[in-house]
PDB file of N, CA and C in Angstrom:
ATOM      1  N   UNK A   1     106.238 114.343  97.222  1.00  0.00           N
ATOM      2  CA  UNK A   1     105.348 114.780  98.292  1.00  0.00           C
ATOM      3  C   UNK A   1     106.071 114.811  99.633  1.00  0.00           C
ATOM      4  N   UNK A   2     106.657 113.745  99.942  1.00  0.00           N
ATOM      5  CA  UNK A   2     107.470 113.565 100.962  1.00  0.00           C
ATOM      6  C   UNK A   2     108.450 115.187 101.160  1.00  0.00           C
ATOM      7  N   UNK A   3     108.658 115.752 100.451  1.00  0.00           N
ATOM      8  CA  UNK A   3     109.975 116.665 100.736  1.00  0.00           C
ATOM      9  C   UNK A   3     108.959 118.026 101.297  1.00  0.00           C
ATOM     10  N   UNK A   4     107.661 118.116 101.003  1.00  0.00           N
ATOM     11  CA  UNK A   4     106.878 118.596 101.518  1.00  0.00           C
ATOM     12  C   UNK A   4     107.041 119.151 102.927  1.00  0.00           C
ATOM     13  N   UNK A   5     107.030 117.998 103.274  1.00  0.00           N
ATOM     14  CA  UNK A   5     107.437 117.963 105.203  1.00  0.00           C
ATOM     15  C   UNK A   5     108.732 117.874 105.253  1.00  0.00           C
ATOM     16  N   UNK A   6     109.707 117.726 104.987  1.00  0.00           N
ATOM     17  CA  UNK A   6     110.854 117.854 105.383  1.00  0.00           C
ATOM     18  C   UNK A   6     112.083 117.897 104.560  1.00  0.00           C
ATOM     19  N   UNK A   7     112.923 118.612 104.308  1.00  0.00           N
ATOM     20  CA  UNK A   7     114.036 118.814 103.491  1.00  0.00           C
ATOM     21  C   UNK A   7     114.726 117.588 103.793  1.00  0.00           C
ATOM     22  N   UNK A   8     114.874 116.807 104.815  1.00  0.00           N
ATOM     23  CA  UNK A   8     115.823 115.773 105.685  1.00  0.00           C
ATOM     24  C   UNK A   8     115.191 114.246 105.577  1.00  0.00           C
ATOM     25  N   UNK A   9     115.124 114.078 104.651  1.00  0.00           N
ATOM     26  CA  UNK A   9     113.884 112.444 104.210  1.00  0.00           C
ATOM     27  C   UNK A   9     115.707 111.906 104.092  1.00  0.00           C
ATOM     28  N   UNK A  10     115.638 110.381 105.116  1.00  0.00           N
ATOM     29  CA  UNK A  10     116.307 109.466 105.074  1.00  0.00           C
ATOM     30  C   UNK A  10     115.416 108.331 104.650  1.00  0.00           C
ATOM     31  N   UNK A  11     116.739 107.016 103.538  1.00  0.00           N
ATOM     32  CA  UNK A  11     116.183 106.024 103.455  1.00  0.00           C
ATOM     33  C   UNK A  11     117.245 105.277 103.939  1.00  0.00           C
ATOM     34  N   UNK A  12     116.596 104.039 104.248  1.00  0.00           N
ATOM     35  CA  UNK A  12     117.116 102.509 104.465  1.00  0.00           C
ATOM     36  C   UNK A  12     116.745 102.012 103.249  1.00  0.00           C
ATOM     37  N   UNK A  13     118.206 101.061 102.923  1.00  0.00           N
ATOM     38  CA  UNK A  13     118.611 100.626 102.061  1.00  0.00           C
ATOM     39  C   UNK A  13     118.916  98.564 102.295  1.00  0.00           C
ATOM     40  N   UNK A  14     118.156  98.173 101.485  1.00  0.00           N
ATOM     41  CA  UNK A  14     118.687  96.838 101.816  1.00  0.00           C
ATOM     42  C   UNK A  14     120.158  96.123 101.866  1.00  0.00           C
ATOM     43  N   UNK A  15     120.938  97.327 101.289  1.00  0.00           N
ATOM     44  CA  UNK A  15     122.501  96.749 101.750  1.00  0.00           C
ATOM     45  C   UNK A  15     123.442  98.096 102.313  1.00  0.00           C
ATOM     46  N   UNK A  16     124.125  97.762 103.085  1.00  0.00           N
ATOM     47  CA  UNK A  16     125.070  98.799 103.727  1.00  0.00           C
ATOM     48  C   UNK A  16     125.682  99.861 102.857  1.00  0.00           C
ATOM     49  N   UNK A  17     126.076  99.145 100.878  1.00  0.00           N
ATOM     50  CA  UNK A  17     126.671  99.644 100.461  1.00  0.00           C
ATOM     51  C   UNK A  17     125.973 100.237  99.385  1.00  0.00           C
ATOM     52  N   UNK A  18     125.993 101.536  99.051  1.00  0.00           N
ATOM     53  CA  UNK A  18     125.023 102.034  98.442  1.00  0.00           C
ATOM     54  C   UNK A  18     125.176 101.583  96.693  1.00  0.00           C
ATOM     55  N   UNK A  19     126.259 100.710  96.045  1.00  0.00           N
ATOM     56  CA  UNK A  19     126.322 100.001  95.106  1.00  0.00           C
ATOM     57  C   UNK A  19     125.660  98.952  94.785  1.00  0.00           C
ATOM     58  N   UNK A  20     125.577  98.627  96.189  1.00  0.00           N
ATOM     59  CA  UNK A  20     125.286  96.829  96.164  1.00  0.00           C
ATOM     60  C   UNK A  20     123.394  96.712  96.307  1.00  0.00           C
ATOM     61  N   UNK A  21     123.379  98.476  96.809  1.00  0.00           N
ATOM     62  CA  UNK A  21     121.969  98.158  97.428  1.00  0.00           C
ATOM     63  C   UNK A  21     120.996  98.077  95.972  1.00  0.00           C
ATOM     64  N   UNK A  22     119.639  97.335  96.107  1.00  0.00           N
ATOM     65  CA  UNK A  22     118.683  97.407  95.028  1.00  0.00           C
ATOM     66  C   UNK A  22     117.252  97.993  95.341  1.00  0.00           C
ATOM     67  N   UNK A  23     117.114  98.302  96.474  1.00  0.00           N
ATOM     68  CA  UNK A  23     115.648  99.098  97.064  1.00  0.00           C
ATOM     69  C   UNK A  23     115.492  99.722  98.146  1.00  0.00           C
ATOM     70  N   UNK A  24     115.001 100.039  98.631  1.00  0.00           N
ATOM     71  CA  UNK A  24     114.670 100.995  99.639  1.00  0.00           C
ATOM     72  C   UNK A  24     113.808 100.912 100.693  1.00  0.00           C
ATOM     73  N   UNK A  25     114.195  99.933 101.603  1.00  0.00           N
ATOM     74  CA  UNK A  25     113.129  99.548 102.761  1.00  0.00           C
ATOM     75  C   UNK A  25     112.574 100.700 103.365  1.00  0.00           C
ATOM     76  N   UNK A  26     112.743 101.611 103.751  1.00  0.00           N
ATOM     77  CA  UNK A  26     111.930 102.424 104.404  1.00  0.00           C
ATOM     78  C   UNK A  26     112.543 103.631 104.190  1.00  0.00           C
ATOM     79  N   UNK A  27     111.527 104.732 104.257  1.00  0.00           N
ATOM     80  CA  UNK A  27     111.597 106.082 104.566  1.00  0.00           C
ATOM     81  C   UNK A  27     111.643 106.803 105.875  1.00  0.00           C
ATOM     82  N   UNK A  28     112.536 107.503 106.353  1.00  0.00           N
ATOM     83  CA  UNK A  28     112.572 108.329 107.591  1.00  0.00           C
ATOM     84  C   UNK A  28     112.784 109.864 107.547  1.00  0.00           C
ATOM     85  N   UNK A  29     111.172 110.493 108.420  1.00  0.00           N
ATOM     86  CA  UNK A  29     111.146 111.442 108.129  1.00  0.00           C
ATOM     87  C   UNK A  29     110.470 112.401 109.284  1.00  0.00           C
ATOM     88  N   UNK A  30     111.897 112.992 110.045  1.00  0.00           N
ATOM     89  CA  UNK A  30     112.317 113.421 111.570  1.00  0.00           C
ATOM     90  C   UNK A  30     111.669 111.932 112.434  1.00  0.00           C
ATOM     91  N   UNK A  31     111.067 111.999 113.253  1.00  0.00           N
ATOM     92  CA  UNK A  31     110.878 110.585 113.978  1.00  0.00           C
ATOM     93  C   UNK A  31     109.697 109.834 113.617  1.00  0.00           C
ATOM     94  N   UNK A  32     109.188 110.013 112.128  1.00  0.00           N
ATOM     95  CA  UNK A  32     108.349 108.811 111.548  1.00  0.00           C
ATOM     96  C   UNK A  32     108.917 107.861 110.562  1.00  0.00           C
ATOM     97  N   UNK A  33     108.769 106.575 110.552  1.00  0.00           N
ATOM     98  CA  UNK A  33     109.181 105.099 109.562  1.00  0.00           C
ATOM     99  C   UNK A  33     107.908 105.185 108.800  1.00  0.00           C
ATOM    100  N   UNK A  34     108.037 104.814 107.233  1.00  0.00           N
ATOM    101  CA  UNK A  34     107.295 104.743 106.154  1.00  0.00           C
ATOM    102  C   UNK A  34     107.860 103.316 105.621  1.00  0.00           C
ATOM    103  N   UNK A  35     107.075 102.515 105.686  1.00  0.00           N
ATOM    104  CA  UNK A  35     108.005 100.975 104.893  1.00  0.00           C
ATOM    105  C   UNK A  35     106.331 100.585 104.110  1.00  0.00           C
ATOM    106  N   UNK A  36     106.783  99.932 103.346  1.00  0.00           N
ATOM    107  CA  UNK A  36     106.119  98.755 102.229  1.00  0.00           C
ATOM    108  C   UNK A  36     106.603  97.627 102.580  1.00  0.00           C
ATOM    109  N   UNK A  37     105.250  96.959 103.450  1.00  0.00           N
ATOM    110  CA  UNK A  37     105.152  95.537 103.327  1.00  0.00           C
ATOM    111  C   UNK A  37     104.227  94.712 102.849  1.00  0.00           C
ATOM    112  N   UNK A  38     104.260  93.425 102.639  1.00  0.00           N
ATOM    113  CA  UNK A  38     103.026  92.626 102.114  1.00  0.00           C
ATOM    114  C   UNK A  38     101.945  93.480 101.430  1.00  0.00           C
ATOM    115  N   UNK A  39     102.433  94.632 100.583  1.00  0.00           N
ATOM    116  CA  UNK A  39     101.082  95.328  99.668  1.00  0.00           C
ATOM    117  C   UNK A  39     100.404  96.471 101.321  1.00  0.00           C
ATOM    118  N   UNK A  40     101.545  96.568 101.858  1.00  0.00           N
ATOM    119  CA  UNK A  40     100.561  97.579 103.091  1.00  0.00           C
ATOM    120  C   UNK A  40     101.353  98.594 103.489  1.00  0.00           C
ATOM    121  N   UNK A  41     101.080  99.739 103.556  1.00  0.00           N
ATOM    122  CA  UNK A  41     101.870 100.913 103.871  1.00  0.00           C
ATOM    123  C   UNK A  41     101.710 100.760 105.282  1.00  0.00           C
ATOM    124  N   UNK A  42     103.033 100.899 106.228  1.00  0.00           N
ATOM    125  CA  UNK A  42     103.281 100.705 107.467  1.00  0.00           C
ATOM    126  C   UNK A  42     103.972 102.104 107.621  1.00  0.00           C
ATOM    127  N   UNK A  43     102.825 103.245 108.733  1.00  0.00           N
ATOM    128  CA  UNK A  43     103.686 104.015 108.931  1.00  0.00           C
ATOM    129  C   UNK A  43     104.053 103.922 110.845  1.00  0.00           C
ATOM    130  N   UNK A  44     104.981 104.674 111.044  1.00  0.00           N
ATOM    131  CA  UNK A  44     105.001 104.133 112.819  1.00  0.00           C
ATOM    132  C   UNK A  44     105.772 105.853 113.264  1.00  0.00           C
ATOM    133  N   UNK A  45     105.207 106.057 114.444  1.00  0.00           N
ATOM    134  CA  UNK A  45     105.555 107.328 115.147  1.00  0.00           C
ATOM    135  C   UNK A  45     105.929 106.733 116.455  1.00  0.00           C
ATOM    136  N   UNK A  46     107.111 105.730 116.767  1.00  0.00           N
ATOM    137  CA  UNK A  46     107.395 105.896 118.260  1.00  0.00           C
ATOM    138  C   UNK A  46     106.312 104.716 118.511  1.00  0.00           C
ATOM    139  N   UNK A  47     105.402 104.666 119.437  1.00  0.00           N
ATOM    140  CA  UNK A  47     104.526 103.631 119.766  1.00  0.00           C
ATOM    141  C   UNK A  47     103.207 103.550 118.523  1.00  0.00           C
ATOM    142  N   UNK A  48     102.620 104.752 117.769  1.00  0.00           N
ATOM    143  CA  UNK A  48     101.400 104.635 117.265  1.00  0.00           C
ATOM    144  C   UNK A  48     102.142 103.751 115.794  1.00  0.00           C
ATOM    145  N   UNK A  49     100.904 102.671 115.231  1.00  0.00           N
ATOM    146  CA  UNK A  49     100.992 102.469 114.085  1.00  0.00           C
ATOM    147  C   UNK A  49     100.024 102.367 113.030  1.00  0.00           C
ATOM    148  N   UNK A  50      99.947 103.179 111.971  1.00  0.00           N
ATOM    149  CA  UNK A  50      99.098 103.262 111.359  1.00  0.00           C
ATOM    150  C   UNK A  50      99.284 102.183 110.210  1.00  0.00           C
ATOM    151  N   UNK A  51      98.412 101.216 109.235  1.00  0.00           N
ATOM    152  CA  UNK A  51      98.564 100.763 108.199  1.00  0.00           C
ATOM    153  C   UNK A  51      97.593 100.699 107.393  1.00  0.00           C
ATOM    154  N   UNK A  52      98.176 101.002 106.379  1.00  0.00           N
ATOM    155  CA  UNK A  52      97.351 101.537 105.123  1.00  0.00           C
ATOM    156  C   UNK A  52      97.024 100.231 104.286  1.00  0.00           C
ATOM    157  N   UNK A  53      96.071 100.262 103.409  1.00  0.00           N
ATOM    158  CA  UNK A  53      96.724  98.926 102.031  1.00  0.00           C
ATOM    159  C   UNK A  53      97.449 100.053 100.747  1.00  0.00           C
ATOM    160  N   UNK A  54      98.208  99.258  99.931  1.00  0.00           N
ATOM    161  CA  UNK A  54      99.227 100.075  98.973  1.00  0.00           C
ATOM    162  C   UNK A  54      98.015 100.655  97.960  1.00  0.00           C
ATOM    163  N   UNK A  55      97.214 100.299  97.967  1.00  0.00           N
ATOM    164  CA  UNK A  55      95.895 100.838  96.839  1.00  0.00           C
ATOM    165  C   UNK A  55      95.364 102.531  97.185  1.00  0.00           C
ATOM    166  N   UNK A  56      95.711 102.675  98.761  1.00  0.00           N
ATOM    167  CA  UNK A  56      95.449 103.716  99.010  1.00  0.00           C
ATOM    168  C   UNK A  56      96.121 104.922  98.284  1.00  0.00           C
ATOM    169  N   UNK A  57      97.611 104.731  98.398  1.00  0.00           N
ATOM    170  CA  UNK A  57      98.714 105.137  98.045  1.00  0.00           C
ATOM    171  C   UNK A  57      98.574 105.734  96.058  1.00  0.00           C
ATOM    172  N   UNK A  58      98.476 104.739  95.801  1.00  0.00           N
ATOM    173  CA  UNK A  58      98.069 104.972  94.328  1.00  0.00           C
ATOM    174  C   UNK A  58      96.878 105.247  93.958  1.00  0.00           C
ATOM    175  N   UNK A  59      95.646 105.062  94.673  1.00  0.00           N
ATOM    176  CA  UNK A  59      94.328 105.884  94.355  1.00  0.00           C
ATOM    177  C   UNK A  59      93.844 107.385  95.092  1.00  0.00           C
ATOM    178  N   UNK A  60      94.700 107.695  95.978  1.00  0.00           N
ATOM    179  CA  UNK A  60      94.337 108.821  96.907  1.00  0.00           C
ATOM    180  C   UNK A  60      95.958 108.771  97.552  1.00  0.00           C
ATOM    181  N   UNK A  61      96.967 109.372  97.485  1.00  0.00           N
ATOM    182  CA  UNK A  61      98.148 110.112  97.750  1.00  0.00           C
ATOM    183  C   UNK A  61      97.997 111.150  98.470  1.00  0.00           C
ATOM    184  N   UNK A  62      97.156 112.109  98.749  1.00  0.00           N
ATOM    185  CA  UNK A  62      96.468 112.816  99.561  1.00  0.00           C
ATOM    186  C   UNK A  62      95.936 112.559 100.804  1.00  0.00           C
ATOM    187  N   UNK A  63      95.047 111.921 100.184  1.00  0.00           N
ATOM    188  CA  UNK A  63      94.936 111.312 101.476  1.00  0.00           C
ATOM    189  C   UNK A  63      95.948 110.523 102.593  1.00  0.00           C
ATOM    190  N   UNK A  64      96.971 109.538 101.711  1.00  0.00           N
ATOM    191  CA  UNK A  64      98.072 109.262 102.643  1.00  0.00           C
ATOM    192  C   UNK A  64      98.738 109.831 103.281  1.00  0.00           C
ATOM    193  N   UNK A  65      99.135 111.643 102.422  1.00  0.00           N
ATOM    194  CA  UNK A  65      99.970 112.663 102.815  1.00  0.00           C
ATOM    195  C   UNK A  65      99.439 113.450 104.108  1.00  0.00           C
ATOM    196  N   UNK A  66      98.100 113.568 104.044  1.00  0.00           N
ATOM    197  CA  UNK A  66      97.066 113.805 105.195  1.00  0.00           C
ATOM    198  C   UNK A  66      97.385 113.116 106.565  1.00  0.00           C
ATOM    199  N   UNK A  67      97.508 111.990 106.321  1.00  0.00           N
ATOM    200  CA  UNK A  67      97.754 111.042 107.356  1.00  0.00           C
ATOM    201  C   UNK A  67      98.759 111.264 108.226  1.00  0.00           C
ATOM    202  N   UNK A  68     100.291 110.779 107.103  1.00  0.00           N
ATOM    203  CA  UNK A  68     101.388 111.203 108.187  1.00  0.00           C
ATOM    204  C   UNK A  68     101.745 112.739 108.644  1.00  0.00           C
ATOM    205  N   UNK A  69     101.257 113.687 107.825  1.00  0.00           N
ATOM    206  CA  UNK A  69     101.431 114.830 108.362  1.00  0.00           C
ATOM    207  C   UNK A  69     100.411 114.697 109.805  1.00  0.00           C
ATOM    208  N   UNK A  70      99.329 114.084 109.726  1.00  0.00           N
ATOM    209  CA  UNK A  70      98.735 114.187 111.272  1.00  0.00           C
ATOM    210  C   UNK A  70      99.086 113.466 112.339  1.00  0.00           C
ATOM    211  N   UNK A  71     100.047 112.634 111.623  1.00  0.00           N
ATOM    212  CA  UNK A  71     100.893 112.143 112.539  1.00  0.00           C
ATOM    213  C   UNK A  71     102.470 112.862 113.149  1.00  0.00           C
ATOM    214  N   UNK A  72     102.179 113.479 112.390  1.00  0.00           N
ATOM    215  CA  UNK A  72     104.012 114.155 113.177  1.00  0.00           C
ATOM    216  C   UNK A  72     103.489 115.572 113.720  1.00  0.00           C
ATOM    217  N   UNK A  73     102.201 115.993 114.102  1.00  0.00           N
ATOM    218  CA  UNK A  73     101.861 116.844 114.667  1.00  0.00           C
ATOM    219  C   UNK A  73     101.277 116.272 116.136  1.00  0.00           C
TER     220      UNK A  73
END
């Protein structure tokens, strides 16, 4: 869904080295952060922050996709 909005989706990686790394702290996609914390989708545009719970994510994906696209507009 993500590639949707942007051909240019960066992740953060919990280690520098892309061998060593084992997950994927966050998504960046042009100037929005997408992270998973404590079971809560944290998205952030600059000052706004939106947070989701992860249930959203897996029961309505649409609806999440809804979201940050109304956020990078």
């Amino acid at each position: 869904m993500l590639r949707r909005l942007s051909d240019r989706i960066r992740f953060d990686l919990d280690d520098r080295y892309l061998d060593k790394a084992s997950k994927i702290e966050a998504y960046r996609i042009k100037d929005i952060v997408i992270k998973l914390a404590d079971h809560q989708l944290v998205i952030t545009k600059g000052d706004e922050l939106k947070t989701l719970p992860m249930d959203d994510l897996l029961k309505q994906p649409s609806m999440v996709f809804k979201e940050i696209v109304r956020m990078m507009g």
